[in-house]
Protein backbone atom coordinates (compact mmCIF):
# COMPACT_ATOMS: atom_id res chain seq x y z
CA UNK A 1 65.40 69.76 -98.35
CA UNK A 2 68.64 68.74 -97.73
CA UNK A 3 69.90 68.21 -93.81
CA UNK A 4 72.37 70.25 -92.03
CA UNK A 5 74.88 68.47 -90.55
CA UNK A 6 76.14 71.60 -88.75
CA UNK A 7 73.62 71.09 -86.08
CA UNK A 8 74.38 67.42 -85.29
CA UNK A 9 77.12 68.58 -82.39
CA UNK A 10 75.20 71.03 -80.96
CA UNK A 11 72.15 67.99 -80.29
CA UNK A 12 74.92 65.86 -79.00
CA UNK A 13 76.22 68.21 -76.64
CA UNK A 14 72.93 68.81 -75.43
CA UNK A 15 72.60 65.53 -74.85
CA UNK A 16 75.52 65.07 -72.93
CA UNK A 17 74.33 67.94 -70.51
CA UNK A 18 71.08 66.13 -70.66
CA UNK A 19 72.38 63.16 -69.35
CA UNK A 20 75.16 64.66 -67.10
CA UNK A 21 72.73 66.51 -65.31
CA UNK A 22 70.41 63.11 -64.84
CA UNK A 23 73.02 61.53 -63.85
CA UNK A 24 73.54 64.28 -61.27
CA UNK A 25 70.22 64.34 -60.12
CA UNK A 26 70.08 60.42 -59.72
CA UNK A 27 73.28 60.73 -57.35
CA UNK A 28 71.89 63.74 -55.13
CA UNK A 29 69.00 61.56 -55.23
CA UNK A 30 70.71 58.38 -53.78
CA UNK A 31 73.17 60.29 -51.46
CA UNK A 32 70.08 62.26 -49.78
CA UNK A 33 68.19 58.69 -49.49
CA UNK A 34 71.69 57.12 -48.00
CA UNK A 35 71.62 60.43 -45.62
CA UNK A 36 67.37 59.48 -44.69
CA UNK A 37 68.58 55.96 -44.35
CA UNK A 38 71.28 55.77 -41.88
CA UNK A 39 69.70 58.72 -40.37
CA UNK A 40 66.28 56.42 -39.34
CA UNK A 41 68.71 53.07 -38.95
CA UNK A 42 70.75 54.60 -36.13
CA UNK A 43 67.34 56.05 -34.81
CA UNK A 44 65.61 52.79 -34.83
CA UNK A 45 68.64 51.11 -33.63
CA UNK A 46 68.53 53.53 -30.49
CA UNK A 47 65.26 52.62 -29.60
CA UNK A 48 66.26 49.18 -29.52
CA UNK A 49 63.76 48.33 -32.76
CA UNK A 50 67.03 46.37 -34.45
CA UNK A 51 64.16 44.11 -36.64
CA UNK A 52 63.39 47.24 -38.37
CA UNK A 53 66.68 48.19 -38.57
CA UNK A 54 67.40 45.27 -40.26
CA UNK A 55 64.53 45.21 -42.58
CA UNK A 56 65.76 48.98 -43.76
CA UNK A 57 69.16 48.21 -44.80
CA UNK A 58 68.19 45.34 -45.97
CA UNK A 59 66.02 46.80 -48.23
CA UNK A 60 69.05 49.73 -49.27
CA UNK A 61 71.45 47.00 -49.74
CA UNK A 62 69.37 45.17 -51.88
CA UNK A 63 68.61 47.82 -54.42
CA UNK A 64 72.24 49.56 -53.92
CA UNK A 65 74.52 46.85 -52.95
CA UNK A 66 77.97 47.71 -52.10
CA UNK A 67 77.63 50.65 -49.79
CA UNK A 68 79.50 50.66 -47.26
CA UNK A 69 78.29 52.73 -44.57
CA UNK A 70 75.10 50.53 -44.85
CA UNK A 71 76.65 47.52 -45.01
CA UNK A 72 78.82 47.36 -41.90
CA UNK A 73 75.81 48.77 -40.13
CA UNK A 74 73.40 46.00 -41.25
CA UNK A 75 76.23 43.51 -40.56
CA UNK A 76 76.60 44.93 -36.55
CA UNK A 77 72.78 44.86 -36.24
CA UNK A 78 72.72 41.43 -37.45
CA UNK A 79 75.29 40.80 -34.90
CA UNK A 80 73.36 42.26 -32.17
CA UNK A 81 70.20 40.16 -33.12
CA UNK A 82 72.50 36.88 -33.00
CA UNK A 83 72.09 36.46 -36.76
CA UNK A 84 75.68 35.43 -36.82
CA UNK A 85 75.80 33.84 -40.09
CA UNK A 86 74.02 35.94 -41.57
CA UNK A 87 76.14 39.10 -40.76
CA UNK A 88 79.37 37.10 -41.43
CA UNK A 89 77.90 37.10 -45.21
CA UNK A 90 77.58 40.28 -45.11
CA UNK A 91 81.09 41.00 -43.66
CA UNK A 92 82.21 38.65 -46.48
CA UNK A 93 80.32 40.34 -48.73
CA UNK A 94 81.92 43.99 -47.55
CA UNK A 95 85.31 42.54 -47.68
CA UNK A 96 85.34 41.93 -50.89
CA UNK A 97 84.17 44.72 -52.50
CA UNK A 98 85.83 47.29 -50.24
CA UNK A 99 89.33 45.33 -49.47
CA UNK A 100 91.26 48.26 -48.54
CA UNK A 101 88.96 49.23 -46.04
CA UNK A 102 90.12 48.19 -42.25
CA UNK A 103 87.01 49.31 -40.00
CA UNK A 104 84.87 46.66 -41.32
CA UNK A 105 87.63 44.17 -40.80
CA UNK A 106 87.62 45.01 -37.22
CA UNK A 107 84.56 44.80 -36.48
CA UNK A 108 84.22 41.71 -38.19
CA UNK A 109 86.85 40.52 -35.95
CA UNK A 110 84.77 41.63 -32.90
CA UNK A 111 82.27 39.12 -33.81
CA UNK A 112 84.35 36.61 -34.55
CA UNK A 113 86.30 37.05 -31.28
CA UNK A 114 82.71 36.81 -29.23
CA UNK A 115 81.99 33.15 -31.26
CA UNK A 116 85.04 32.08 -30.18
CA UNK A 117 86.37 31.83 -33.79
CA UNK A 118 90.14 32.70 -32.82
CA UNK A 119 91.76 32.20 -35.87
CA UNK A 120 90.13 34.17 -38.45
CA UNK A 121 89.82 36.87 -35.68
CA UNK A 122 93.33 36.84 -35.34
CA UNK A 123 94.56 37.11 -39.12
CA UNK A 124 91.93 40.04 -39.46
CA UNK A 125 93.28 41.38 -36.37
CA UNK A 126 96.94 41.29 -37.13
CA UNK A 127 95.86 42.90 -40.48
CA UNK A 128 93.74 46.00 -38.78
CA UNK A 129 97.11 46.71 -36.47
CA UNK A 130 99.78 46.69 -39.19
CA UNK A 131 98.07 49.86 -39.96
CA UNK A 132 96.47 51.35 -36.98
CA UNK A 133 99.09 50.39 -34.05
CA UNK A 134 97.83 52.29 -31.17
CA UNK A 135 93.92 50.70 -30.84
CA UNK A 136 94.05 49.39 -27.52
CA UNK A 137 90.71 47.84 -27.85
CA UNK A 138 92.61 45.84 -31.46
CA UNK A 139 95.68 45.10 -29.35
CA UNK A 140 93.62 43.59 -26.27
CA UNK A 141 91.53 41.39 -28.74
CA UNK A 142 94.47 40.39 -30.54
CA UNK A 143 96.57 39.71 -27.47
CA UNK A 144 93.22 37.37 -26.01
CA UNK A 145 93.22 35.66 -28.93
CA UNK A 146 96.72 34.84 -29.47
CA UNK A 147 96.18 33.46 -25.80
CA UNK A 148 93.52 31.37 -26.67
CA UNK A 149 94.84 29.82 -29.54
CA UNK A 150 98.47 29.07 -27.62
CA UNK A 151 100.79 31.81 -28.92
CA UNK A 152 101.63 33.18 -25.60
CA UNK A 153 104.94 35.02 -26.84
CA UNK A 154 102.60 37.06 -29.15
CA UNK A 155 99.80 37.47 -26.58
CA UNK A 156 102.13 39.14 -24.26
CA UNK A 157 103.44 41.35 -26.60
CA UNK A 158 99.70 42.69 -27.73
CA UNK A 159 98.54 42.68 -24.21
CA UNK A 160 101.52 44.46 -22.90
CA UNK A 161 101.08 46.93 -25.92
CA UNK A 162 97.22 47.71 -25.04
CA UNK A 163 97.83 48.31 -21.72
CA UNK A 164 100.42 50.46 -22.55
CA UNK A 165 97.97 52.47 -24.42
CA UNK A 166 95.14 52.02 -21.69
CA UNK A 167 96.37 50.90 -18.54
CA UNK A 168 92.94 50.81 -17.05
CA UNK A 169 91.02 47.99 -18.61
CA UNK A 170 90.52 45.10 -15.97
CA UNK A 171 89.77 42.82 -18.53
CA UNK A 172 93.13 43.41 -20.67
CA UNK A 173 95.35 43.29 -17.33
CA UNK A 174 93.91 39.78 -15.91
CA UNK A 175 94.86 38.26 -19.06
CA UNK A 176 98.12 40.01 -19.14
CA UNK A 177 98.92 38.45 -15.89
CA UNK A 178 98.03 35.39 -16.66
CA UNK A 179 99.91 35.10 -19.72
CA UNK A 180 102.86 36.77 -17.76
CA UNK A 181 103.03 33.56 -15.90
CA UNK A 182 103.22 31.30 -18.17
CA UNK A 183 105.99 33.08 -20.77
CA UNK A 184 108.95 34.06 -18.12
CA UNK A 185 110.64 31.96 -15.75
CA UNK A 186 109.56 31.12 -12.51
CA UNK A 187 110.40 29.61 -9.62
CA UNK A 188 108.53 28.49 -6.38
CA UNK A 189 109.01 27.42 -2.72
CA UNK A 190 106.17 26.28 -0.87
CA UNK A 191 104.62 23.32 2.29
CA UNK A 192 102.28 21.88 3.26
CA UNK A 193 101.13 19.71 5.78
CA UNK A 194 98.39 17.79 6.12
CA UNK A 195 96.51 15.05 8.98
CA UNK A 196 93.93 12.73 8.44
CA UNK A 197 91.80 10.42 10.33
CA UNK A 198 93.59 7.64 10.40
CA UNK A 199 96.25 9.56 12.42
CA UNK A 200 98.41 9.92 9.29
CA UNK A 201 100.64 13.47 9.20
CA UNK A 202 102.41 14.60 6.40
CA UNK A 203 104.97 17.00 6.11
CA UNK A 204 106.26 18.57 2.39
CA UNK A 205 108.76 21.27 1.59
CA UNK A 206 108.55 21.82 -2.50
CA UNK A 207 110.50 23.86 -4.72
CA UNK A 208 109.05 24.09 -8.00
CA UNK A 209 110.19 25.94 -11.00
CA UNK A 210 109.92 26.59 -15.28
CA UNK A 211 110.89 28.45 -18.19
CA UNK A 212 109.00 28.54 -21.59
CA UNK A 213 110.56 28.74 -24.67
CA UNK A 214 108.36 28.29 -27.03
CA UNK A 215 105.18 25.48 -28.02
CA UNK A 216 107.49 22.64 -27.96
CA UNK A 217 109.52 23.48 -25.03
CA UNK A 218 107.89 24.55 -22.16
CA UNK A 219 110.34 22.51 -19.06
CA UNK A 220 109.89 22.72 -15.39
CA UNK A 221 110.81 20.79 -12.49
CA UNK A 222 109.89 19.82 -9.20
CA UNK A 223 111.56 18.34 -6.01
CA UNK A 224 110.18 17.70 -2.72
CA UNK A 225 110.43 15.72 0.36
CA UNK A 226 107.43 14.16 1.56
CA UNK A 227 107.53 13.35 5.15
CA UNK A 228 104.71 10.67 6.38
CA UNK A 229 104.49 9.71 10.57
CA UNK A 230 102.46 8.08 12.83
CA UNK A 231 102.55 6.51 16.30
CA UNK A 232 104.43 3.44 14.65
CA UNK A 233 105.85 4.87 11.08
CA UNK A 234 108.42 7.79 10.27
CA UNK A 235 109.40 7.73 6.73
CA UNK A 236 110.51 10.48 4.08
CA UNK A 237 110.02 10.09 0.53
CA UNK A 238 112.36 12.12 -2.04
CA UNK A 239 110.42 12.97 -5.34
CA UNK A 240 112.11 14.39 -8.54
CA UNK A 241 110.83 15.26 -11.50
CA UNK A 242 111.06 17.06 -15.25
CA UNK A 243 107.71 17.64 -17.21
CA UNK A 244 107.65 19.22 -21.11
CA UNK A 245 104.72 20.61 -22.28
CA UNK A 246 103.89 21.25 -25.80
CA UNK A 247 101.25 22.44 -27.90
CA UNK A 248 99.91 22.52 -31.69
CA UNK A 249 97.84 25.75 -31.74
CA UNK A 250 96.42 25.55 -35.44
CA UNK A 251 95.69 22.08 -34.85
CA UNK A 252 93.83 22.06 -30.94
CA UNK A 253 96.43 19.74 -29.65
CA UNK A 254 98.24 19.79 -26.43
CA UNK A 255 100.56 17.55 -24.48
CA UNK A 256 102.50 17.15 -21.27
CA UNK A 257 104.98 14.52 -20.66
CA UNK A 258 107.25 13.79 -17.22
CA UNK A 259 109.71 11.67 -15.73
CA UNK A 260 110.92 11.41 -12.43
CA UNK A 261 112.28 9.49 -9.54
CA UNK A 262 111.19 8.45 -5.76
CA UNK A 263 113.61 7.62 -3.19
CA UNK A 264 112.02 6.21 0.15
CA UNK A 265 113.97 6.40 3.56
CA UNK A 266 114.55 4.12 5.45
CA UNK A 267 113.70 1.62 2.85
CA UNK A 268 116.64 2.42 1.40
CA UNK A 269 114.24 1.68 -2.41
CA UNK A 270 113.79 3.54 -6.04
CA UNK A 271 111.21 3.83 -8.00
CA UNK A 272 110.95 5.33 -11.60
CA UNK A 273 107.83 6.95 -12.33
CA UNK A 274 106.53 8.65 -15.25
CA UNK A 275 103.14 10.33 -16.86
CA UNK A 276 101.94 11.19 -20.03
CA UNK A 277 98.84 13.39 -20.83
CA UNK A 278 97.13 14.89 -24.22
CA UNK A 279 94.26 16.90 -25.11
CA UNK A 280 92.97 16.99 -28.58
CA UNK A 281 89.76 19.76 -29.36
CA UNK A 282 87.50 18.33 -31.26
CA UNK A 283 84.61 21.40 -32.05
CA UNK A 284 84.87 24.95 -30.96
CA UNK A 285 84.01 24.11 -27.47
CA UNK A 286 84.50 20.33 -27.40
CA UNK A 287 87.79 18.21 -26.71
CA UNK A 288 89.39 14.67 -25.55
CA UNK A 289 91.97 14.43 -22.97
CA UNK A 290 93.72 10.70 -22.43
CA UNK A 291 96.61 10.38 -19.89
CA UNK A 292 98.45 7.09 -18.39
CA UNK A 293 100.87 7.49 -15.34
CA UNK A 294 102.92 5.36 -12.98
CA UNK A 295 102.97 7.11 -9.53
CA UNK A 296 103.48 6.06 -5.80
CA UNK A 297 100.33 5.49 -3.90
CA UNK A 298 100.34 6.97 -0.77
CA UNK A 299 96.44 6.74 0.74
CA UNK A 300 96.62 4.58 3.36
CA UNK A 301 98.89 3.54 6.62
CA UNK A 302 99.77 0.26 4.82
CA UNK A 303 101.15 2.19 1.47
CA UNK A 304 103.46 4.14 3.72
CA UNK A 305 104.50 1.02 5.69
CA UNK A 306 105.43 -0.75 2.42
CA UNK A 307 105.73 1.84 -0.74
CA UNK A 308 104.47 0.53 -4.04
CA UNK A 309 103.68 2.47 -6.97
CA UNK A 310 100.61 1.84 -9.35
CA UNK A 311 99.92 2.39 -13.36
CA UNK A 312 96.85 4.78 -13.41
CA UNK A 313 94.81 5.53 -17.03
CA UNK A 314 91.90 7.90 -17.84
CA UNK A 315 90.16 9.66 -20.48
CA UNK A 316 88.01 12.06 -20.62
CA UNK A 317 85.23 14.39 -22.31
CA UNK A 318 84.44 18.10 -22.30
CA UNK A 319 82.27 21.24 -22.83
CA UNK A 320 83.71 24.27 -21.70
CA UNK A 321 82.27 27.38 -23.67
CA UNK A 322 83.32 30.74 -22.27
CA UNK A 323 80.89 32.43 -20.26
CA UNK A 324 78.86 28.67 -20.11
CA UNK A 325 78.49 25.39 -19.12
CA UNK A 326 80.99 23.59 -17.94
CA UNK A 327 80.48 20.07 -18.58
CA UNK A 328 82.98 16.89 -18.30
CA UNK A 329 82.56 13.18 -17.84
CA UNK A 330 85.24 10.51 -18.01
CA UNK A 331 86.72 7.31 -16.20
CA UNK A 332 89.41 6.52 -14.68
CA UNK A 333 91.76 3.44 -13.94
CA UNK A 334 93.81 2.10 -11.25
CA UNK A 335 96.28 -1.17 -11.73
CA UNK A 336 98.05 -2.35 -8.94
CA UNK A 337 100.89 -4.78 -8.82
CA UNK A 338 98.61 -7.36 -7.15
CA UNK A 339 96.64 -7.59 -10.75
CA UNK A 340 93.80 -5.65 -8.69
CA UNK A 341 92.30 -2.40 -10.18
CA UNK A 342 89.42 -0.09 -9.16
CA UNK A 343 87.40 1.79 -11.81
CA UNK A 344 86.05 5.11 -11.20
CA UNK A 345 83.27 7.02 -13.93
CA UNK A 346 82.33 10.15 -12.93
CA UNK A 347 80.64 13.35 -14.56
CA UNK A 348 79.79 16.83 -13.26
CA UNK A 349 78.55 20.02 -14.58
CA UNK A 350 79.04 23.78 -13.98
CA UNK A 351 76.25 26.81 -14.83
CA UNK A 352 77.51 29.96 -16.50
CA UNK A 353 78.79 32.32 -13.97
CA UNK A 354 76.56 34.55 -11.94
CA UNK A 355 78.41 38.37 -11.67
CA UNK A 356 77.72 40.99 -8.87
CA UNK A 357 79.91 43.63 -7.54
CA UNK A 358 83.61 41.81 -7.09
CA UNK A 359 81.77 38.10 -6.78
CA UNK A 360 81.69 35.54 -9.49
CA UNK A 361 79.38 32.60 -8.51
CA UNK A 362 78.84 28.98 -10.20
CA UNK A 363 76.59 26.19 -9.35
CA UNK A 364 77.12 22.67 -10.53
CA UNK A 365 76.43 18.86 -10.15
CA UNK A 366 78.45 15.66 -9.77
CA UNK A 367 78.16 11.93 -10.21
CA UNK A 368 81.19 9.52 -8.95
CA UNK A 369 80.89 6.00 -9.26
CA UNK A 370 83.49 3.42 -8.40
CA UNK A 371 84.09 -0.11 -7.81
CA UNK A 372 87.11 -2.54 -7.60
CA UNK A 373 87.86 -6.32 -8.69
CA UNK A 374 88.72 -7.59 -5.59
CA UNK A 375 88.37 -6.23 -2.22
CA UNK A 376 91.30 -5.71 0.65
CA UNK A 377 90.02 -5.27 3.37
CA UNK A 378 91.00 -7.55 6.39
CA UNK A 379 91.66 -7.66 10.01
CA UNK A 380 93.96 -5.70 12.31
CA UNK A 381 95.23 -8.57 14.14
CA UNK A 382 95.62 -12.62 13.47
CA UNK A 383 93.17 -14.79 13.92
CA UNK A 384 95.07 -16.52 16.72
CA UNK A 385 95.32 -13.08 18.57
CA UNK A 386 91.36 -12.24 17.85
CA UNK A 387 90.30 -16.07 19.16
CA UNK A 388 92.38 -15.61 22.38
CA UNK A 389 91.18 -11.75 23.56
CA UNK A 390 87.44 -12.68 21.76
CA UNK A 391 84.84 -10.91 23.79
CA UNK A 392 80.82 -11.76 23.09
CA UNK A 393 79.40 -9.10 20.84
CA UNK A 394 82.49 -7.50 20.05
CA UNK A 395 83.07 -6.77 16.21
CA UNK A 396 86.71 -7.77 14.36
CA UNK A 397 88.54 -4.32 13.59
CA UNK A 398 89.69 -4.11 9.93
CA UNK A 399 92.11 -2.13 7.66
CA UNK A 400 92.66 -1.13 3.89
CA UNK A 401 95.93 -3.24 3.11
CA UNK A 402 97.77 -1.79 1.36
CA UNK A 403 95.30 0.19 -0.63
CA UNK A 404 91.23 0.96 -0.28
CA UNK A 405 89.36 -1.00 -2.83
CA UNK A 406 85.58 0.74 -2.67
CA UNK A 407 82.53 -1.53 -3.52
CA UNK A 408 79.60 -0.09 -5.39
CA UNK A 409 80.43 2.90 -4.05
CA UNK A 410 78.47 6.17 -5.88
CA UNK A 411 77.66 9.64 -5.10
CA UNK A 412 75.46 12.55 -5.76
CA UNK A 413 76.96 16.24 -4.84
CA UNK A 414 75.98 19.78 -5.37
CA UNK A 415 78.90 21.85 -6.51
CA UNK A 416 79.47 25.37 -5.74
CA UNK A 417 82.80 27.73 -6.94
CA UNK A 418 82.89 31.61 -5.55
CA UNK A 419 85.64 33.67 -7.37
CA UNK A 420 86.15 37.00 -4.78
CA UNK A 421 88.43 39.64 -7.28
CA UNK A 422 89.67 42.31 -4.74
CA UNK A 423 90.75 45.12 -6.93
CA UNK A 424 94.27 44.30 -9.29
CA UNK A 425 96.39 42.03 -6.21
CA UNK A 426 93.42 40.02 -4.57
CA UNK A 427 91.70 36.86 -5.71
CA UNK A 428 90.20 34.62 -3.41
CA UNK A 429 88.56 31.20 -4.59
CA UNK A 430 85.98 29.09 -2.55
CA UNK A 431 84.75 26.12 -3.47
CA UNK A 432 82.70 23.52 -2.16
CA UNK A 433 81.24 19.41 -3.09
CA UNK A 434 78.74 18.05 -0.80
CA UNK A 435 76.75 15.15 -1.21
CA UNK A 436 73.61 14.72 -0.79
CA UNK A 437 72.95 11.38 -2.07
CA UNK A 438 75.88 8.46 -1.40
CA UNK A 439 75.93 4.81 -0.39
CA UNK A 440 78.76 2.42 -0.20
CA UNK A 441 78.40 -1.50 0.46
CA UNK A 442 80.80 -1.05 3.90
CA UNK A 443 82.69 -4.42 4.58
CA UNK A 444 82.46 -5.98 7.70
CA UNK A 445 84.54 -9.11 8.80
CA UNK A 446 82.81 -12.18 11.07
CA UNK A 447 84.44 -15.18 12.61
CA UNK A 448 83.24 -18.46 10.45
CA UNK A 449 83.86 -22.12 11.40
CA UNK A 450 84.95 -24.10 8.55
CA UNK A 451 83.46 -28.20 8.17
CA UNK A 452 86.64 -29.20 9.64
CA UNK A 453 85.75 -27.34 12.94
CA UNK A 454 88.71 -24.82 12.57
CA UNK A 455 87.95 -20.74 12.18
CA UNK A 456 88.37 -18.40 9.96
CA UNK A 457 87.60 -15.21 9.49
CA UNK A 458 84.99 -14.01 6.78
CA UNK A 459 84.30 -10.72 4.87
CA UNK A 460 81.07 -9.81 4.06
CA UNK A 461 79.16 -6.19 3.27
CA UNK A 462 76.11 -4.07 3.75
CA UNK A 463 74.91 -0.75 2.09
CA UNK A 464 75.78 2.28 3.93
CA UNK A 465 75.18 6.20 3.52
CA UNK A 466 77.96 8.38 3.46
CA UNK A 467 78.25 12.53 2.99
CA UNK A 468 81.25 12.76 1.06
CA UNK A 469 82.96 16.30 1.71
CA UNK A 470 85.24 18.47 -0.75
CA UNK A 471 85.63 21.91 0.20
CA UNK A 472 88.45 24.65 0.37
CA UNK A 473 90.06 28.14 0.25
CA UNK A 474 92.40 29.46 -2.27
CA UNK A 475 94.25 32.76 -1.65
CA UNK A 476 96.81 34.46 -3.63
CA UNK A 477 97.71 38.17 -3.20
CA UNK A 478 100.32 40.03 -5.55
CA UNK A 479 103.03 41.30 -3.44
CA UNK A 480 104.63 42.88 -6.84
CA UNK A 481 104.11 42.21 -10.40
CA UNK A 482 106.53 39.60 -10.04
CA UNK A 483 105.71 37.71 -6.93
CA UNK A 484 102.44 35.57 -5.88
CA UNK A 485 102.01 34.67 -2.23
CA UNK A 486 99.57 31.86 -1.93
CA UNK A 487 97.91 29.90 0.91
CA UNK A 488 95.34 27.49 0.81
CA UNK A 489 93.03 24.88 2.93
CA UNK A 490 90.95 22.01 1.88
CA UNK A 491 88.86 19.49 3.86
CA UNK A 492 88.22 16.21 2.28
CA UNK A 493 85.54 14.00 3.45
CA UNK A 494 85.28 10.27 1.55
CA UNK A 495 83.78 7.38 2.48
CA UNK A 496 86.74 6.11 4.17
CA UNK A 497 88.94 8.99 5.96
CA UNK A 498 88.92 12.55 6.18
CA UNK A 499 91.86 15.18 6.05
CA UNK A 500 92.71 18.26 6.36
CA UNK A 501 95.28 20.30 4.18
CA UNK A 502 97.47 23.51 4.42
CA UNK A 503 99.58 24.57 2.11
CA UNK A 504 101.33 28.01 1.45
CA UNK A 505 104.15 29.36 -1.01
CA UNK A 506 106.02 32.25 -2.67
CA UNK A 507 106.05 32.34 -6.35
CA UNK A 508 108.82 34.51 -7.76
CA UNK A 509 108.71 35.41 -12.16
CA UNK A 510 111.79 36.86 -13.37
């Protein structure tokens, strides 16, 4: 019996419906099971069960990969369990098969904003906006971010964009202000004056002021007049200078350099002085910082008798994650022109901040040790005038000349920093260093007689316990959005004098 042929299209068009209809059946199959999926994720995920979560789209993804609905919800549960490399593969992972699609580029860039990873935030950031341009949550991230990495021109224009769109968030208009005040022009006028215990006053008008123009040109200037008196001294000191900053965003690099003059009356003398300072980061929260300066030294009675200036070098190393410690430890150099120096090492640490109602609290700890190469420390008077007025039992009176030179000198202090926010014009800072655990070998100078049967007069030292004191008040209020007043006190307590300092100035931006 031969075959007919004639029937051979309808069996393949029955096949085709066969399969069509299978085909059908498999996708109403694995839509409804998507549906029961997300349906229990978001369930589980409400009830704060995000392991499960996890473990269901997990299980999805695996045996129908590339959804991606499921996939940007396993990658934000992932996030929320602090699996953060894990849900940057599967970001990754979403990216590239769905590249058109900007949601899961944004929230990817949410992550990477909260680990600190500016950069690729930003380019994912910049991309999302090109196409959705009125997301103030997208323009305040982007804005943060191009303030973290250094583009300040850009952060102000996202920032000022966001807020535009949602005037309300706090978080968006600190930044905006701060940012604000570092792009446009300012200028400032402020004094201060300041006594101490060794009956030293000092009196300083300042007018500051700075334009930026971009990363390598950010100029300002200062010039004051620093009036110093005593019973026996009146003497002002003119100070000018010019400082650049600069910075290398993609690279973590920053740098300040200045030049300037003093000008002492009556002394009728000049001095140049100049400073140099750079910061390199090293890891996401890590960096170096070196700096070398010549500056006048004006500490004791004796400086301001007879001004000298002295080369000063440090470096320095730090941890300073957002929203955690705070930690730093460096050294730091003084040269004088006597070929004397006096090192200083210190470290200190700060805790995460502690948030409640308009209060943001920090606790911390320091360590400051220092020690010089030679002491100079001497006696008020000659020895002729302390042999002819000697009394039995009295004690030879000395004096720092011309600088203090500390001996073995170390110190233990609690720190504590309390940030007061008073609603959008208000911000009060506190701050406080007090030892608990300090000693010093104190000099103390004797009368000696020599072989020859002459006298002279010896220096010699003991260990003594100091409280060393740094505490203060910082107040600025917003007048407008373009002018800061400011006034602040500190107390300083060291091992050798103790001062107290008031300062207060108008900051105009134009």
């Amino acid at each position: 019996m031969k075959p007919n042929y004639n029937t051979f299209p309808k069996l393949k068009f029955l096949l085709i419906v066969v399969v069509f209809f299978i085909q059908a059946s498999f996708v109403v199959a694995q839509q409804s099971l998507l549906e029961t999926t997300l349906s229990k994720a978001n369930k589980l995920r409400d009830e704060g069960d995000f392991g499960q979560t996890a473990r269901l789209l997990s299980d999805f993804n695996n045996k129908y990969p590339g959804n991606i609905w499921v996939m940007r919800l396993y990658a934000e549960t992932l996030y929320w369990m602090h699996e953060y490399d894990m849900a940057a593969t599967i970001y990754e992972d979403a990216m590239r098969m769905h590249p058109d699609n900007l949601d899961v580029k944004y929230e990817y860039a949410i992550m990477l904003f909260d680990k600190g990873n500016y950069e690729y935030s930003q380019r994912l950031l910049d991309v999302y906006t090109s196409e959705y341009d009125s997301v103030a949550g997208a323009e305040s991230l982007l804005g943060i971010s191009n303030y973290y990495i250094g583009d300040f021109v850009d952060a102000e224009r996202h920032l000022k964009k966001s807020l535009f769109i949602e005037p309300n968030d706090k978080r968006t208009r600190e930044v905006y202000s701060e940012v604000r005040q570092i792009v446009r022009p300012w200028l400032k006028i402020d004094g201060s004056y300041m006594y101490d215990s060794q009956l030293l006053r000092q009196i300083t008008p300042r007018i500051e002021g700075g334009f930026y123009k971009s990363h390598f040109l950010n100029l300002s200037f200062l010039l004051s007049g620093r009036n110093f008196s005593t019973d026996s001294i009146n003497t002002t000191f003119i100070d000018f200078r010019l400082q650049n900053s600069f910075i290398l965003p993609k690279a973590g690099f920053s740098a300040k350099v200045s030049a300037g003059l003093f000008s002492f009356t009556p002394y009728d003398q000049t001095e140049f002085t100049w400073s140099v300072s750079v910061k390199q980061k090293i890891a996401k929260w890590a960096s170096l910082s070196a700096g070398a300066e010549k500056s006048l030294y004006t500490y004791t009675v004796a400086s301001i008798a007879k001004p000298f200036t002295r080369n000063l070098y440090n470096f320095s190393a730090e941890w300073d994650k957002n929203n955690g410690w705070n930690i730093k430890t460096g050294y730091i150099g003084e040269f004088f022109p006597d070929s004397n120096n006096v090192q200083t090492f210190y470290a200190w640490a700060l805790s995460p901040s502690i948030k409640f109602s308009v209060f943001e609290l920090k606790f911390g700890y320091a360590f400051n040790y220092a020690n010089s190469k030679e002491n100079r420390y001497i006696a008020e008077g000659s020895l002729d005038h302390i042999v002819g007025n000697w009394v039995d039992g009295q004690s030879i009176k000395g004096v720092y000349d011309p600088y203090f030179t500390p001996k073995d000198q170390f110190s233990n202090s609690v720190l504590a920093n309390l940030d007061i926010k008073q609603g959008k014009k208000t911000d009060i800072k506190l701050y406080a260093s007090v030892g608990f655990y300090a000693r010093a070998m104190n000099p103390y100078l004797y009368l000696n007689k020599k072989n020859s049967g002459k006298l002279e007069i010896r220096r010699d030292f003991y260990q003594e316990s100091f409280t060393p004191l740094d505490m203060g008040i910082n107040f600025n209020y917003n007048l407008s959005n373009n002018t800061v007043l400011s006034a602040n006190y500190r107390y300083l307590q060291t091992f050798y004098f103790n001062s107290n300092d008031f300062n207060i100035g108008l900051k105009i931006f134009f």
